[in-house]
C-alpha atoms as a PDB file:
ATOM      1  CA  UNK A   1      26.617  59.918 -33.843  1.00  0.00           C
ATOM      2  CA  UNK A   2      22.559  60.513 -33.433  1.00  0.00           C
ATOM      3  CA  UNK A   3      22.233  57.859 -35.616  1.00  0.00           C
ATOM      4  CA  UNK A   4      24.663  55.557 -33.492  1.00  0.00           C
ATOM      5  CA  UNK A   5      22.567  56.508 -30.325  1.00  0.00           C
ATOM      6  CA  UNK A   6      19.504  55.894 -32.414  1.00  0.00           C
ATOM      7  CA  UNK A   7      19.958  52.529 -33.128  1.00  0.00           C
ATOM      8  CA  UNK A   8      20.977  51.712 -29.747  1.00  0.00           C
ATOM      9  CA  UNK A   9      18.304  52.747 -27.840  1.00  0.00           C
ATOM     10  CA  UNK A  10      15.737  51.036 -30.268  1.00  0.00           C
ATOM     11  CA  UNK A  11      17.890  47.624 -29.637  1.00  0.00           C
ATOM     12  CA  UNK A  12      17.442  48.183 -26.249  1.00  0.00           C
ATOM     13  CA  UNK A  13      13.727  48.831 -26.236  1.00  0.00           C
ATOM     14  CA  UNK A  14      13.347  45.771 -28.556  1.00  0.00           C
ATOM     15  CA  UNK A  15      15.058  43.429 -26.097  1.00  0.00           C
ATOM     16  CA  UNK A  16      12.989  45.527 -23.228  1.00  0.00           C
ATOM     17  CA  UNK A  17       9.759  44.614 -25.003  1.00  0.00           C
ATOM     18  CA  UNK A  18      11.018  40.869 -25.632  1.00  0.00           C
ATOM     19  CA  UNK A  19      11.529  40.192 -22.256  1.00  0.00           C
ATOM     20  CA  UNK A  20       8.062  41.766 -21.550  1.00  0.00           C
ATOM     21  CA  UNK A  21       6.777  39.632 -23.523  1.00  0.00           C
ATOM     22  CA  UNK A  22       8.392  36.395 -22.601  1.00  0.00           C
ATOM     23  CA  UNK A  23       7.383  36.904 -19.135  1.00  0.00           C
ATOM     24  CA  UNK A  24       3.610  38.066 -19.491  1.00  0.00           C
ATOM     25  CA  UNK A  25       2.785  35.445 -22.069  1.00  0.00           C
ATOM     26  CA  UNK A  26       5.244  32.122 -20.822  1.00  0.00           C
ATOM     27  CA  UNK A  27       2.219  29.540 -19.178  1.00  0.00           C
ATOM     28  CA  UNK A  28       2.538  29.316 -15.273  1.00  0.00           C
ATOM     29  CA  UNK A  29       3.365  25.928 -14.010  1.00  0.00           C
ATOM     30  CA  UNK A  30       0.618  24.320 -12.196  1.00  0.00           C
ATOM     31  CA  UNK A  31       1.548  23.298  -8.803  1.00  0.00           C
ATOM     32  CA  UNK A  32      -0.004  21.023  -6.709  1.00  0.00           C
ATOM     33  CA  UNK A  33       0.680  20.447  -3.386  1.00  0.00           C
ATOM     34  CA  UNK A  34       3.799  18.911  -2.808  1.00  0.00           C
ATOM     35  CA  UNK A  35       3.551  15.996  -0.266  1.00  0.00           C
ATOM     36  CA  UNK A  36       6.716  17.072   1.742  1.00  0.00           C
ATOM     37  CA  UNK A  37       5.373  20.744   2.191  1.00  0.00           C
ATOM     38  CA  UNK A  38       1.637  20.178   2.107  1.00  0.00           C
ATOM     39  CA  UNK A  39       1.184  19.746   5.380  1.00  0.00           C
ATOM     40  CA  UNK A  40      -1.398  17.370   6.459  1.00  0.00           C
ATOM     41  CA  UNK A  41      -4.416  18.856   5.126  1.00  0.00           C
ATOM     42  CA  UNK A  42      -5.780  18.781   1.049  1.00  0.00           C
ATOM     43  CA  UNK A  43      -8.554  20.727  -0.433  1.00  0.00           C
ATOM     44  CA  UNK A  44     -11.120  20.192  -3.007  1.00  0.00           C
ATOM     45  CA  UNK A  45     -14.060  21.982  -4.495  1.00  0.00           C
ATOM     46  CA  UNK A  46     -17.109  20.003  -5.624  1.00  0.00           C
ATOM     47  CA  UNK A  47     -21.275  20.450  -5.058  1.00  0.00           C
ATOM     48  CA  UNK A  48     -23.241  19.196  -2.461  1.00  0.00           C
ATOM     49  CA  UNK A  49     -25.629  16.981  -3.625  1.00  0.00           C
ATOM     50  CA  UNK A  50     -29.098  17.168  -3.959  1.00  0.00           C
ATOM     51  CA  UNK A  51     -28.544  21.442  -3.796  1.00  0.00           C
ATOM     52  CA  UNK A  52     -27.380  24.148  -6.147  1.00  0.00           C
ATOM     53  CA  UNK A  53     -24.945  25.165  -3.457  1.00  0.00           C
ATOM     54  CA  UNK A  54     -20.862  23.970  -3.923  1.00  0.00           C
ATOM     55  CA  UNK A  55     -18.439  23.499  -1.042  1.00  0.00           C
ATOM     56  CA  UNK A  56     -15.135  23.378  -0.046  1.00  0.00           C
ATOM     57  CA  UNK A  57     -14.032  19.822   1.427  1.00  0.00           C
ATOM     58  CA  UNK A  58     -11.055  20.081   3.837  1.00  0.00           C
ATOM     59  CA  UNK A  59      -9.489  16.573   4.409  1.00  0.00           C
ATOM     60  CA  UNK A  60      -7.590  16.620   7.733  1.00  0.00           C
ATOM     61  CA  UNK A  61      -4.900  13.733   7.543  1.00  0.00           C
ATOM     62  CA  UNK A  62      -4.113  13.843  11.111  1.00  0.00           C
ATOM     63  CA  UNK A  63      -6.962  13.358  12.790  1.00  0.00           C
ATOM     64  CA  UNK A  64      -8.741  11.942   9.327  1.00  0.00           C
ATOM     65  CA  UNK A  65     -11.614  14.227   9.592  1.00  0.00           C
ATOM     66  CA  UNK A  66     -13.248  15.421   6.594  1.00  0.00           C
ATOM     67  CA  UNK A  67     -14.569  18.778   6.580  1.00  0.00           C
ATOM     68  CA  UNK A  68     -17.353  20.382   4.309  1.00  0.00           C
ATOM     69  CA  UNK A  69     -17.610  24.760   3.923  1.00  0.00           C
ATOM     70  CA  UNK A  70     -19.473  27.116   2.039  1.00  0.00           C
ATOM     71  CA  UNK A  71     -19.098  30.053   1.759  1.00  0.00           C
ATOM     72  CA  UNK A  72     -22.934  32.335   2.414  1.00  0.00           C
ATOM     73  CA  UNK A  73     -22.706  35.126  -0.011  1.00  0.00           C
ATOM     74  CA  UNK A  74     -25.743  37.309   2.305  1.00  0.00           C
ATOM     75  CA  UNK A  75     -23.576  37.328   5.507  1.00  0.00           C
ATOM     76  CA  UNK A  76     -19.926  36.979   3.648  1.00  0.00           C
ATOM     77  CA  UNK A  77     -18.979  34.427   5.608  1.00  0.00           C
ATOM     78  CA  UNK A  78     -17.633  30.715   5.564  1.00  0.00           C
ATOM     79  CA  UNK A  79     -19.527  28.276   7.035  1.00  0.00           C
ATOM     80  CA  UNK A  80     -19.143  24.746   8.456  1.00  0.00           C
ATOM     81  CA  UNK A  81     -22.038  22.243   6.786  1.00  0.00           C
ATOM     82  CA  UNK A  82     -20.671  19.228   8.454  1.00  0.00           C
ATOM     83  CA  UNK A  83     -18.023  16.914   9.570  1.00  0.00           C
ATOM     84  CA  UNK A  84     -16.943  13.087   8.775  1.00  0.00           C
ATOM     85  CA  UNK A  85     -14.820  10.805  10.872  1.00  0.00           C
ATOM     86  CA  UNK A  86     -13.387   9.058   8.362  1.00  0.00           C
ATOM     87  CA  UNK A  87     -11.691   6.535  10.747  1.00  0.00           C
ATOM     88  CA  UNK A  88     -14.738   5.744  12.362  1.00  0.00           C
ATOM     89  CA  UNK A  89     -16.437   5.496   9.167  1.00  0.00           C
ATOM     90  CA  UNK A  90     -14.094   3.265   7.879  1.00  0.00           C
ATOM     91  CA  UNK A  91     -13.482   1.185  11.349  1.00  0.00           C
ATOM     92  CA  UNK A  92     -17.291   0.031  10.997  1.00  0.00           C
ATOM     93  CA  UNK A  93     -19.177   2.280  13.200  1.00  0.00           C
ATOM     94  CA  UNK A  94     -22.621   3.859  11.847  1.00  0.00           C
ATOM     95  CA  UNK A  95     -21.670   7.286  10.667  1.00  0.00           C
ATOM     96  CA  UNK A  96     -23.178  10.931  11.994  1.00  0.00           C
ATOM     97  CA  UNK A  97     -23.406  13.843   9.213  1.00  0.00           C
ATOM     98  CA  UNK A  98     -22.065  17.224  10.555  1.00  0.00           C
ATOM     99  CA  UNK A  99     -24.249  19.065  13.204  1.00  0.00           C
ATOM    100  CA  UNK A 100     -27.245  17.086  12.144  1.00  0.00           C
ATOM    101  CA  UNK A 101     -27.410  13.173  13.148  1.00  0.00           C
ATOM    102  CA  UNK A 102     -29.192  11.008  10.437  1.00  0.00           C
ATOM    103  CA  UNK A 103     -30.407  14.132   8.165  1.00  0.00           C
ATOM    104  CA  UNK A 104     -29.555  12.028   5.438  1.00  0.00           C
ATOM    105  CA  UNK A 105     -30.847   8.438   6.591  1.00  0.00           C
ATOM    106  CA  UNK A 106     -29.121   5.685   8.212  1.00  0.00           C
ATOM    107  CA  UNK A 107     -26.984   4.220   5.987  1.00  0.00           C
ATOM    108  CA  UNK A 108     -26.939   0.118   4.821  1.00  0.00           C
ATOM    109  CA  UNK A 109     -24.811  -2.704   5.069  1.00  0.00           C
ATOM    110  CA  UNK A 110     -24.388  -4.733   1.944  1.00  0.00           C
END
């Protein structure tokens, strides 16, 4: 009868441990964001260039504003480096950069 019981409960720890296993070490599915439940806003990461520092760019599809954030690592907080009208930027109108006007020149028309 030991023996019996013996058996069992090393079966059951076996399949235990297998489904440990199967569901530590399966690969998590990547998930974007799905267009019906995204919302109207997307993220990416990427640098700002001409610095060291990288940002967070929050595209607003509502009012089709693009956003640019850091995050400053001395005061722990997350903070606004500038703003793009897309629409107007794509309507024709000379562009503004964020909370400083022509910081990074006027741009040309080709």
């Amino acid at each position: 009868m030991r023996k019996v019981l013996l058996c069992v409960l090393i079966a059951v720890n076996v399949v235990l441990l297998l489904g440990l296993v199967v569901t530590v070490f399966k690969p998590q599915d990547a998930s974007a964001q799905p267009v019906p439940l995204s919302g109207n806003y997307l993220m990416v990461s990427g640098e700002i260039v001409g610095t060291t520092t990288d940002a967070v760019y929050l595209l607003n599809l509502g009012t089709r504003q693009l956003h640019a954030l850091t995050y400053d690592k001395n005061t722990r907080e997350v903070r606004l480096v500038g703003t793009r009208d897309l629409a107007r930027d794509v309507g024709g109108a000379v562009p503004t950069i964020g909370p400083t006007p022509g910081r990074y020149g006027t741009p040309t028309r080709r």
